[in-house]
PDB file of N, CA and C in Angstrom:
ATOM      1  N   UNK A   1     -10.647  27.256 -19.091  1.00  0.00           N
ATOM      2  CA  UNK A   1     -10.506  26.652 -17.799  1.00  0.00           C
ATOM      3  C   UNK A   1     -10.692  27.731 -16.731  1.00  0.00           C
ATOM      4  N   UNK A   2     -11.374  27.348 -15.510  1.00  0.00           N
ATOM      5  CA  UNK A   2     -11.634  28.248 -14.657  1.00  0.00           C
ATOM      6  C   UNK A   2     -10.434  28.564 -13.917  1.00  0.00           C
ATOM      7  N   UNK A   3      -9.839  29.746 -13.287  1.00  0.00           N
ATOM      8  CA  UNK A   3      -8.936  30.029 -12.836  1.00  0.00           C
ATOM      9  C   UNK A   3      -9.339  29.719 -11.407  1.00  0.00           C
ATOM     10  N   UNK A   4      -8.264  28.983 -10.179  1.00  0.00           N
ATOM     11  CA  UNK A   4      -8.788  28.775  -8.836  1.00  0.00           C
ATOM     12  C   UNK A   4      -9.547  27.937  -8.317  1.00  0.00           C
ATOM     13  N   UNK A   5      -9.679  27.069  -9.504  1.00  0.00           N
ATOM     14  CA  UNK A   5     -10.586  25.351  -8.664  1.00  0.00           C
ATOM     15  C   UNK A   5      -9.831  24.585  -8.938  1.00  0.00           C
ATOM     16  N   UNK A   6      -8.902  24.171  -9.921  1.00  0.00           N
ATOM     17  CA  UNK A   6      -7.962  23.326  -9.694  1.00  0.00           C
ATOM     18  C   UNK A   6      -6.823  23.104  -8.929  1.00  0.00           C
ATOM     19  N   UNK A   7      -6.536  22.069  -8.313  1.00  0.00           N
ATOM     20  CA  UNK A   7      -5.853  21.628  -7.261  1.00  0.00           C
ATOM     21  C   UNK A   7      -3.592  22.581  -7.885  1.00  0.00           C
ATOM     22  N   UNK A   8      -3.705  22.544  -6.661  1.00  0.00           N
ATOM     23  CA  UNK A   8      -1.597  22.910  -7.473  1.00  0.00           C
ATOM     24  C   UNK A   8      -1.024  21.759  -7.473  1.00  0.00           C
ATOM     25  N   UNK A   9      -0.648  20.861  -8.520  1.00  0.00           N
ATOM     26  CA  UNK A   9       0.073  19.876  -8.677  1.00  0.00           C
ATOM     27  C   UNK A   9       1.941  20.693  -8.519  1.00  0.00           C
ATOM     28  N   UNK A  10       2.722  19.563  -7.688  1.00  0.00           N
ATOM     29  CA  UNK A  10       3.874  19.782  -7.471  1.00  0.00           C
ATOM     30  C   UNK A  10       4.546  18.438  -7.203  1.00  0.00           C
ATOM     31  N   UNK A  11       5.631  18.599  -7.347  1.00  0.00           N
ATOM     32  CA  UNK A  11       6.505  17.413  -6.939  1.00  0.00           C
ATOM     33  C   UNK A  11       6.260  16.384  -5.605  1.00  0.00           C
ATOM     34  N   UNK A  12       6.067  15.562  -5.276  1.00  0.00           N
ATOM     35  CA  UNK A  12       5.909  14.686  -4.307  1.00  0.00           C
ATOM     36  C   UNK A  12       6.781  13.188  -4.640  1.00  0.00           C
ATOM     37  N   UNK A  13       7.007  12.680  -3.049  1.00  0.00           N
ATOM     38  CA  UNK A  13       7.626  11.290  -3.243  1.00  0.00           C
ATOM     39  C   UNK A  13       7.362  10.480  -2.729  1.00  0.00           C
ATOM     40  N   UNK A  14       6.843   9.132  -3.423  1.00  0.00           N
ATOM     41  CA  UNK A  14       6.315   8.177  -2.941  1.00  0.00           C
ATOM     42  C   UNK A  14       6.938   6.943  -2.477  1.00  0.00           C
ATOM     43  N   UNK A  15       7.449   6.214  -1.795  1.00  0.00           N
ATOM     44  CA  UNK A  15       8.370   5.653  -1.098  1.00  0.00           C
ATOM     45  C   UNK A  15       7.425   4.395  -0.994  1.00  0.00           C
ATOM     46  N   UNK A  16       7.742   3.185  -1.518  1.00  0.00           N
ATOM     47  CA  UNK A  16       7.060   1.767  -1.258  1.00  0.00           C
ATOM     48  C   UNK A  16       7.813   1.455  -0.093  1.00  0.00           C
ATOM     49  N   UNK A  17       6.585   0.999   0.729  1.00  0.00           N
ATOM     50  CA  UNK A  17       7.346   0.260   2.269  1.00  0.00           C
ATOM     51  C   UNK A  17       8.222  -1.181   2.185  1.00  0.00           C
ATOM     52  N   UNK A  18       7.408  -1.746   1.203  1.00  0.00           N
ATOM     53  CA  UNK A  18       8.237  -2.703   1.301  1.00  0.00           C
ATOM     54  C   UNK A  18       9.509  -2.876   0.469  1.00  0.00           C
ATOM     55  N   UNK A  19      10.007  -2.488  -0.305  1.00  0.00           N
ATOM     56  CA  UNK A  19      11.345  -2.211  -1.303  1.00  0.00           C
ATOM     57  C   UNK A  19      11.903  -1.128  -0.871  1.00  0.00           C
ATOM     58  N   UNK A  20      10.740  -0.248  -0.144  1.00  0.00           N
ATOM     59  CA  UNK A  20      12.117   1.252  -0.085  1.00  0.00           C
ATOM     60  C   UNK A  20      12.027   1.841  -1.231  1.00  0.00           C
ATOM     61  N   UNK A  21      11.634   1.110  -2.461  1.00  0.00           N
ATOM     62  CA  UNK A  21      12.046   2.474  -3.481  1.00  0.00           C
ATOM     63  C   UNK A  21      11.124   3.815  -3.062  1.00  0.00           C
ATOM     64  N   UNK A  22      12.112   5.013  -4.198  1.00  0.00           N
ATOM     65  CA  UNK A  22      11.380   6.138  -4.344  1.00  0.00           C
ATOM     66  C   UNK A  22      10.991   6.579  -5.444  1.00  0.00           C
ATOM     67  N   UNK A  23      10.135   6.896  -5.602  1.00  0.00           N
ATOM     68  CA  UNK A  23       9.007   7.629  -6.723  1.00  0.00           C
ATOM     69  C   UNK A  23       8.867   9.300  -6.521  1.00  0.00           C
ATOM     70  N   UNK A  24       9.243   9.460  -7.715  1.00  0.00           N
ATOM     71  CA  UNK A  24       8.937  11.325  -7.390  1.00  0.00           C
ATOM     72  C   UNK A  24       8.181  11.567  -8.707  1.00  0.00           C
ATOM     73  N   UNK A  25       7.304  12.190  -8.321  1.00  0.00           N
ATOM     74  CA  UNK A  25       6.119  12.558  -9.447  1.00  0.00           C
ATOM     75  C   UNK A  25       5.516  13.607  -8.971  1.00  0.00           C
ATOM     76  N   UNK A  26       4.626  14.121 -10.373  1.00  0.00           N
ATOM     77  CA  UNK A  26       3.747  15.359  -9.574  1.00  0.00           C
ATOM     78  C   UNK A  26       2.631  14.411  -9.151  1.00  0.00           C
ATOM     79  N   UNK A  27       1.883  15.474  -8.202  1.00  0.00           N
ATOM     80  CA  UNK A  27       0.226  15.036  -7.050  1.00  0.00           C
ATOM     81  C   UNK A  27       0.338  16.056  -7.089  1.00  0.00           C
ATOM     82  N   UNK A  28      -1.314  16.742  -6.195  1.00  0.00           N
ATOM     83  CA  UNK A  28      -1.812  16.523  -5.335  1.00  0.00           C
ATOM     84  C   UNK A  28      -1.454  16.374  -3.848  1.00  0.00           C
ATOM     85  N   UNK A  29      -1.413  15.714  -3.717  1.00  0.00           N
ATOM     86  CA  UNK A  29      -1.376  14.863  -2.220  1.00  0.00           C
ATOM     87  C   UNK A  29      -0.158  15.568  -1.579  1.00  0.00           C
ATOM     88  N   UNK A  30      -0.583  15.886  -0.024  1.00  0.00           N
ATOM     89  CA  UNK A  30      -0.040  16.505   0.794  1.00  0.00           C
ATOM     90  C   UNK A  30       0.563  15.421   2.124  1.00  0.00           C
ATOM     91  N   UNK A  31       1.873  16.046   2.985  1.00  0.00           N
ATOM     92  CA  UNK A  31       2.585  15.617   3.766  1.00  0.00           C
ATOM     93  C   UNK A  31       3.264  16.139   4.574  1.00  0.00           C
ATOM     94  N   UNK A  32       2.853  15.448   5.687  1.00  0.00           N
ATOM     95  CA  UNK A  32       4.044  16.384   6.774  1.00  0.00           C
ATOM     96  C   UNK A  32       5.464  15.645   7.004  1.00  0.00           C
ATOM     97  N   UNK A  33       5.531  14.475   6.347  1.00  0.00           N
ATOM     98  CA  UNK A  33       6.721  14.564   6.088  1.00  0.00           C
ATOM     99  C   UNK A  33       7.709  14.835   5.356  1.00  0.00           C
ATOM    100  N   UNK A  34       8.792  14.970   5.207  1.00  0.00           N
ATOM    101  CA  UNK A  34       9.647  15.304   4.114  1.00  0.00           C
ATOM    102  C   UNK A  34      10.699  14.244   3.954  1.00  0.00           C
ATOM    103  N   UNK A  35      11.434  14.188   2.997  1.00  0.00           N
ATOM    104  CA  UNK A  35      12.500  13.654   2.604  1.00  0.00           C
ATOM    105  C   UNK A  35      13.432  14.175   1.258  1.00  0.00           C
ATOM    106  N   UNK A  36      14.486  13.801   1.326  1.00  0.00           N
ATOM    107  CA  UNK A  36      15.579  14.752   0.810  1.00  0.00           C
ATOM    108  C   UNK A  36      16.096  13.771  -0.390  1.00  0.00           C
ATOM    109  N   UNK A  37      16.272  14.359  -1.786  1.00  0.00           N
ATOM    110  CA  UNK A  37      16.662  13.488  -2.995  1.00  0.00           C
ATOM    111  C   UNK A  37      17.038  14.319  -3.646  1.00  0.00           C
ATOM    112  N   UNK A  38      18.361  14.279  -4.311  1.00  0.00           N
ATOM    113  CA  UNK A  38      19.241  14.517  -4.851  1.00  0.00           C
ATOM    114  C   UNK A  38      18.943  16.538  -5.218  1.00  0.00           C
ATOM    115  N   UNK A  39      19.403  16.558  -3.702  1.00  0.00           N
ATOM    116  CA  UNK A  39      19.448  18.026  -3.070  1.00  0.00           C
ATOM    117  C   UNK A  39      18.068  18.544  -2.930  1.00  0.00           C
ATOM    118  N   UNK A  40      17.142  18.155  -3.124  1.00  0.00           N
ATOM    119  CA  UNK A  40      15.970  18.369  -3.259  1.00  0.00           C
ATOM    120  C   UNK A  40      15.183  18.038  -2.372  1.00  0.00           C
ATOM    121  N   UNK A  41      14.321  19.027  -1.256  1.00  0.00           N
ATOM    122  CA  UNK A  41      13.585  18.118  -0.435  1.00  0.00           C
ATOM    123  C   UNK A  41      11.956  18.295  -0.893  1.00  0.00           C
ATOM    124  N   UNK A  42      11.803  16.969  -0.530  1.00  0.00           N
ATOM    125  CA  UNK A  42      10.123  16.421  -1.161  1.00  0.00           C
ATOM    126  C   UNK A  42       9.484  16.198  -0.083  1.00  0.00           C
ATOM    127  N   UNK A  43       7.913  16.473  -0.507  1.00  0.00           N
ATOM    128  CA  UNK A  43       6.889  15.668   0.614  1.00  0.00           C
ATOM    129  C   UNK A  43       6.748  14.475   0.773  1.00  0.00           C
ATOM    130  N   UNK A  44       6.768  13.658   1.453  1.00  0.00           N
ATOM    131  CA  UNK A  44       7.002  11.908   1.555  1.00  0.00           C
ATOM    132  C   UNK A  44       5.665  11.625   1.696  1.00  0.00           C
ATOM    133  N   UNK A  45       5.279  10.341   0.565  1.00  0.00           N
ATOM    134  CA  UNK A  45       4.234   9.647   1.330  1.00  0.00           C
ATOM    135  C   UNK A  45       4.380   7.877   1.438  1.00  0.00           C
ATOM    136  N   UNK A  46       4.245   7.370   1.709  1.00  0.00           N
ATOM    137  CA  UNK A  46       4.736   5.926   2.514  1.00  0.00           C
ATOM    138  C   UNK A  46       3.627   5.065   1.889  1.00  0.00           C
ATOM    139  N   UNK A  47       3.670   4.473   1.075  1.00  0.00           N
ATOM    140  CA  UNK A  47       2.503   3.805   0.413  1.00  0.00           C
ATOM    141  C   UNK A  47       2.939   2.219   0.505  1.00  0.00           C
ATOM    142  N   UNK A  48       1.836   1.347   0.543  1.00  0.00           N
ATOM    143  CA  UNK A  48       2.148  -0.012   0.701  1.00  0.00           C
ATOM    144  C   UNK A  48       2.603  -0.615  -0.614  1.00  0.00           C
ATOM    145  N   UNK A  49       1.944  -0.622  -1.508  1.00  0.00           N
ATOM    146  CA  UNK A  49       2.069  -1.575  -2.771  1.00  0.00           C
ATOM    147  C   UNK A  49       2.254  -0.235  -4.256  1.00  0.00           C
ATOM    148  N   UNK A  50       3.684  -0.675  -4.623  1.00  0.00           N
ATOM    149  CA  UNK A  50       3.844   0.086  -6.476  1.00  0.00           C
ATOM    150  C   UNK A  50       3.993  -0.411  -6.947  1.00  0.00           C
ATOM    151  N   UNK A  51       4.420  -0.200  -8.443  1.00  0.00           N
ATOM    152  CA  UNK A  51       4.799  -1.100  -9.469  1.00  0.00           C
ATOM    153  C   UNK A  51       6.053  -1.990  -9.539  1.00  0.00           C
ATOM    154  N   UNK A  52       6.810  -1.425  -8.312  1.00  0.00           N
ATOM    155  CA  UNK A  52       8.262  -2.524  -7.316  1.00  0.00           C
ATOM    156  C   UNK A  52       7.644  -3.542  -6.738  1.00  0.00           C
ATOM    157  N   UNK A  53       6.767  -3.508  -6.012  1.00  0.00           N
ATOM    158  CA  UNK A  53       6.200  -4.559  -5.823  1.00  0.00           C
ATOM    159  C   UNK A  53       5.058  -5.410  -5.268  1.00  0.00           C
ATOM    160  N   UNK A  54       4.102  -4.500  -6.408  1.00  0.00           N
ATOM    161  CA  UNK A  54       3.197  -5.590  -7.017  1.00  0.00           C
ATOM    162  C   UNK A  54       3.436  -6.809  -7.629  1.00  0.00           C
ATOM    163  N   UNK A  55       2.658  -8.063  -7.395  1.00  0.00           N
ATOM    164  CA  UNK A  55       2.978  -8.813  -8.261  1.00  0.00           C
ATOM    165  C   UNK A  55       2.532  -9.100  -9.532  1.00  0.00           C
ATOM    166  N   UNK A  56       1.787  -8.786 -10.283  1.00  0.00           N
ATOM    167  CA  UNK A  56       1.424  -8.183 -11.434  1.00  0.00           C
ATOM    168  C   UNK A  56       2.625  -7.726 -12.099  1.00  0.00           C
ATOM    169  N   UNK A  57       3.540  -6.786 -11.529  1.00  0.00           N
ATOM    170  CA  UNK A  57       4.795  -5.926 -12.360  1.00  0.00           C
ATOM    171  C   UNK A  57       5.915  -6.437 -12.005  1.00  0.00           C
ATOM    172  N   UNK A  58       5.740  -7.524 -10.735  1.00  0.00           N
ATOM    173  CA  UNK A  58       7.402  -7.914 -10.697  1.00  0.00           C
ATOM    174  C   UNK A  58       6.865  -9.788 -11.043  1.00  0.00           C
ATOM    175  N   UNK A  59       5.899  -9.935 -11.085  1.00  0.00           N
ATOM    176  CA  UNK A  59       5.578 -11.622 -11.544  1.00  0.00           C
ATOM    177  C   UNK A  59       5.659 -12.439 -10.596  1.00  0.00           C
ATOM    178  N   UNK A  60       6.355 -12.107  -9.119  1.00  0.00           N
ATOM    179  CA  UNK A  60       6.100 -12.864  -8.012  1.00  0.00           C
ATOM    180  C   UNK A  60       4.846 -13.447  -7.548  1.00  0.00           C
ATOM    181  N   UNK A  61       4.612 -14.009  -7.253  1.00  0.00           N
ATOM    182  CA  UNK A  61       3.255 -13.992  -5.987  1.00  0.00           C
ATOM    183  C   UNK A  61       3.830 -14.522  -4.456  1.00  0.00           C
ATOM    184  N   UNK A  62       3.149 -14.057  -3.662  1.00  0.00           N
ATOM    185  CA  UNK A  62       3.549 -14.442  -1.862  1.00  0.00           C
ATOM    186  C   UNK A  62       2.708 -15.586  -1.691  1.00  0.00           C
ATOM    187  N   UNK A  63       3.283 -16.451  -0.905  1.00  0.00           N
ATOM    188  CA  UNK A  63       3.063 -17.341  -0.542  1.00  0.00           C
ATOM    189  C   UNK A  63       1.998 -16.984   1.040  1.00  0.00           C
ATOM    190  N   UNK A  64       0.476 -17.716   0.888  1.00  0.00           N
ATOM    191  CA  UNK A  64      -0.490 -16.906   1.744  1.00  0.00           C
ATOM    192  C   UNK A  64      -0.929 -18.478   2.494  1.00  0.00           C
ATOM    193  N   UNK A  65      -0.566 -18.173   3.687  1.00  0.00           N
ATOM    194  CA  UNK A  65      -1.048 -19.747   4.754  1.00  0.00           C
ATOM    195  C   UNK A  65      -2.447 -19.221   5.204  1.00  0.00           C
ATOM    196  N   UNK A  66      -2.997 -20.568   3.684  1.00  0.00           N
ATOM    197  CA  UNK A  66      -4.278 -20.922   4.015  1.00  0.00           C
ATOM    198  C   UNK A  66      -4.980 -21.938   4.649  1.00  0.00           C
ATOM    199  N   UNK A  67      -4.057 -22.731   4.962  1.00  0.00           N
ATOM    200  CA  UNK A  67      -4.556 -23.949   5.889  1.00  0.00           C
ATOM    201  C   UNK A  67      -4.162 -23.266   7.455  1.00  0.00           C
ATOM    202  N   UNK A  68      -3.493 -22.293   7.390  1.00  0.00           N
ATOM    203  CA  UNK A  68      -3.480 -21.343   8.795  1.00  0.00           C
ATOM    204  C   UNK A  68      -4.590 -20.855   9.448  1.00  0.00           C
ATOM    205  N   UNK A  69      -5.227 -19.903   8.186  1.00  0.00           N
ATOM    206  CA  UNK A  69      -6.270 -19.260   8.580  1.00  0.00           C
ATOM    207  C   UNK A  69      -7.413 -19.945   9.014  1.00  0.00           C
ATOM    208  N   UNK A  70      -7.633 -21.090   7.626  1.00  0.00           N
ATOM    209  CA  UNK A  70      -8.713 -22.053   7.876  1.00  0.00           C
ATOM    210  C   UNK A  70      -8.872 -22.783   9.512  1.00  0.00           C
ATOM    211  N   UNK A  71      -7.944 -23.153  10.037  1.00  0.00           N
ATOM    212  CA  UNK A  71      -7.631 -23.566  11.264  1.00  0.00           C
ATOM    213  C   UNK A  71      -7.989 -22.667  12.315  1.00  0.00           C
ATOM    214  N   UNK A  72      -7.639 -21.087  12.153  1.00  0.00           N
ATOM    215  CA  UNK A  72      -7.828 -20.397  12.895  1.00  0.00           C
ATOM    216  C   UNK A  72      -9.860 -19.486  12.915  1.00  0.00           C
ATOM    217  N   UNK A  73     -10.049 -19.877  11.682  1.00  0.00           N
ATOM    218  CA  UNK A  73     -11.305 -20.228  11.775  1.00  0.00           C
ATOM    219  C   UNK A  73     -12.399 -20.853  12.464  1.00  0.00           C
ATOM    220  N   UNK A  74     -12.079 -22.130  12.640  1.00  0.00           N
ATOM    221  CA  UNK A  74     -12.424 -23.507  12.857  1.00  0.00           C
ATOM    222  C   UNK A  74     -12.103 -23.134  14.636  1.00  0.00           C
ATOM    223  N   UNK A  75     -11.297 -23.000  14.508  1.00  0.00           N
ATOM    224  CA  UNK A  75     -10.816 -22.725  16.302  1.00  0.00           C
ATOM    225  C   UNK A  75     -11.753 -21.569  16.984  1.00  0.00           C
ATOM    226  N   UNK A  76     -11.755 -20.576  15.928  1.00  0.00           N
ATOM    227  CA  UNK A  76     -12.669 -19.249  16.734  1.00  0.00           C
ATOM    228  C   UNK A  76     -14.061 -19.761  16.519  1.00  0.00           C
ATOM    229  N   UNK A  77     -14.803 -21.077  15.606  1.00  0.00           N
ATOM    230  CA  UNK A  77     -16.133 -20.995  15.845  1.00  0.00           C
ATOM    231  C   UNK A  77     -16.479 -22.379  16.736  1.00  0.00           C
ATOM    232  N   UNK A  78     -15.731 -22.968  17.086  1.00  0.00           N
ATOM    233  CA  UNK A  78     -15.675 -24.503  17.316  1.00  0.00           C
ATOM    234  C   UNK A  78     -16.993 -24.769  18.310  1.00  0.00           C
ATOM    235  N   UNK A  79     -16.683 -23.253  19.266  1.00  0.00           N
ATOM    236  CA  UNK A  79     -17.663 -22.958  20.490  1.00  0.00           C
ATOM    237  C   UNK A  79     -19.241 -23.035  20.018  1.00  0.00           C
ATOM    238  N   UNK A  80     -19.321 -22.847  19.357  1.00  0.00           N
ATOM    239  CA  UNK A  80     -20.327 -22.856  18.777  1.00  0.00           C
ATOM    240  C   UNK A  80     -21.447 -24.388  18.053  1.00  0.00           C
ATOM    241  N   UNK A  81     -20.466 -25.373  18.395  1.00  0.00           N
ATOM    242  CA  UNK A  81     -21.429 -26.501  18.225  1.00  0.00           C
ATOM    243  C   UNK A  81     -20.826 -27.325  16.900  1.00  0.00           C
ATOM    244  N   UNK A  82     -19.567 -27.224  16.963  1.00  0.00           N
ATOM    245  CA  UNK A  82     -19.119 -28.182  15.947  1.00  0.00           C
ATOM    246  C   UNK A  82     -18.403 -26.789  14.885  1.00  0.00           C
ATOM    247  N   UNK A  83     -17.984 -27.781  13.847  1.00  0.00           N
ATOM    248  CA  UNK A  83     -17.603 -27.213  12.130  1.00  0.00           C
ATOM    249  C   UNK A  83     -18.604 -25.679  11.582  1.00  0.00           C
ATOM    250  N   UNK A  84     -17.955 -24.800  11.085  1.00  0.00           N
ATOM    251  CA  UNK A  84     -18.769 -23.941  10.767  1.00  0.00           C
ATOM    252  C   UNK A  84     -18.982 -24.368   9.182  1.00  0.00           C
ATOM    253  N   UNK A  85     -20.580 -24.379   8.526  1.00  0.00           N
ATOM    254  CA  UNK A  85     -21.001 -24.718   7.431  1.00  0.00           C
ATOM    255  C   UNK A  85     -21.370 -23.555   6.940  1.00  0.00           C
ATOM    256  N   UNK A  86     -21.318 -23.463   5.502  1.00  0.00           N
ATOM    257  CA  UNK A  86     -22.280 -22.603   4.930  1.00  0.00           C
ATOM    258  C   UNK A  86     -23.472 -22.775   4.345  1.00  0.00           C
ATOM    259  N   UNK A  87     -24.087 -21.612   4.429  1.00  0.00           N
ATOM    260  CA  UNK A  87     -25.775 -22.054   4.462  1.00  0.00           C
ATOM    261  C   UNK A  87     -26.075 -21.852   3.055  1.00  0.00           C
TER     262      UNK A  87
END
């Protein structure tokens, strides 16, 4: 292995936004923030979706308003001469 092209893997923590949990693993990946775990302070990174909660790993699914969007569709092309079709 070449000495000096590979990256320094170190401790980092990954924090799901929506649960809050924390994940500490090695990366890569750099941060200017920090956060503090069990006396230990880590680089924080703020990630949307983990294995907390995905739904794939927790079996949920969210409930997604599609007769919302569709509407809001319909409303933004209406100007346009009626129903939007596809061609």
């Amino acid at each position: 292995m070449k000495h000096g092209i590979h990256p320094e893997y170190r401790p980092v923590a990954f924090k799901d936004a929506s649960t809050g949990k924390l994940i500490i693993t090695r990366s890569t990946a750099t941060s200017e923030r920090t956060v503090e775990h069990d006396g230990a302070t880590y680089p924080l990174i703020v990630v949307d979706v983990t294995s907390d909660s995905h739904p794939l790993w927790t079996g949920k699914q969210r409930l997604v308003d599609t007769a919302g969007r569709v509407q809001k569709f319909q409303e933004k092309y209406a100007r346009f001469g009626g129903r939007a079709s596809s061609r």
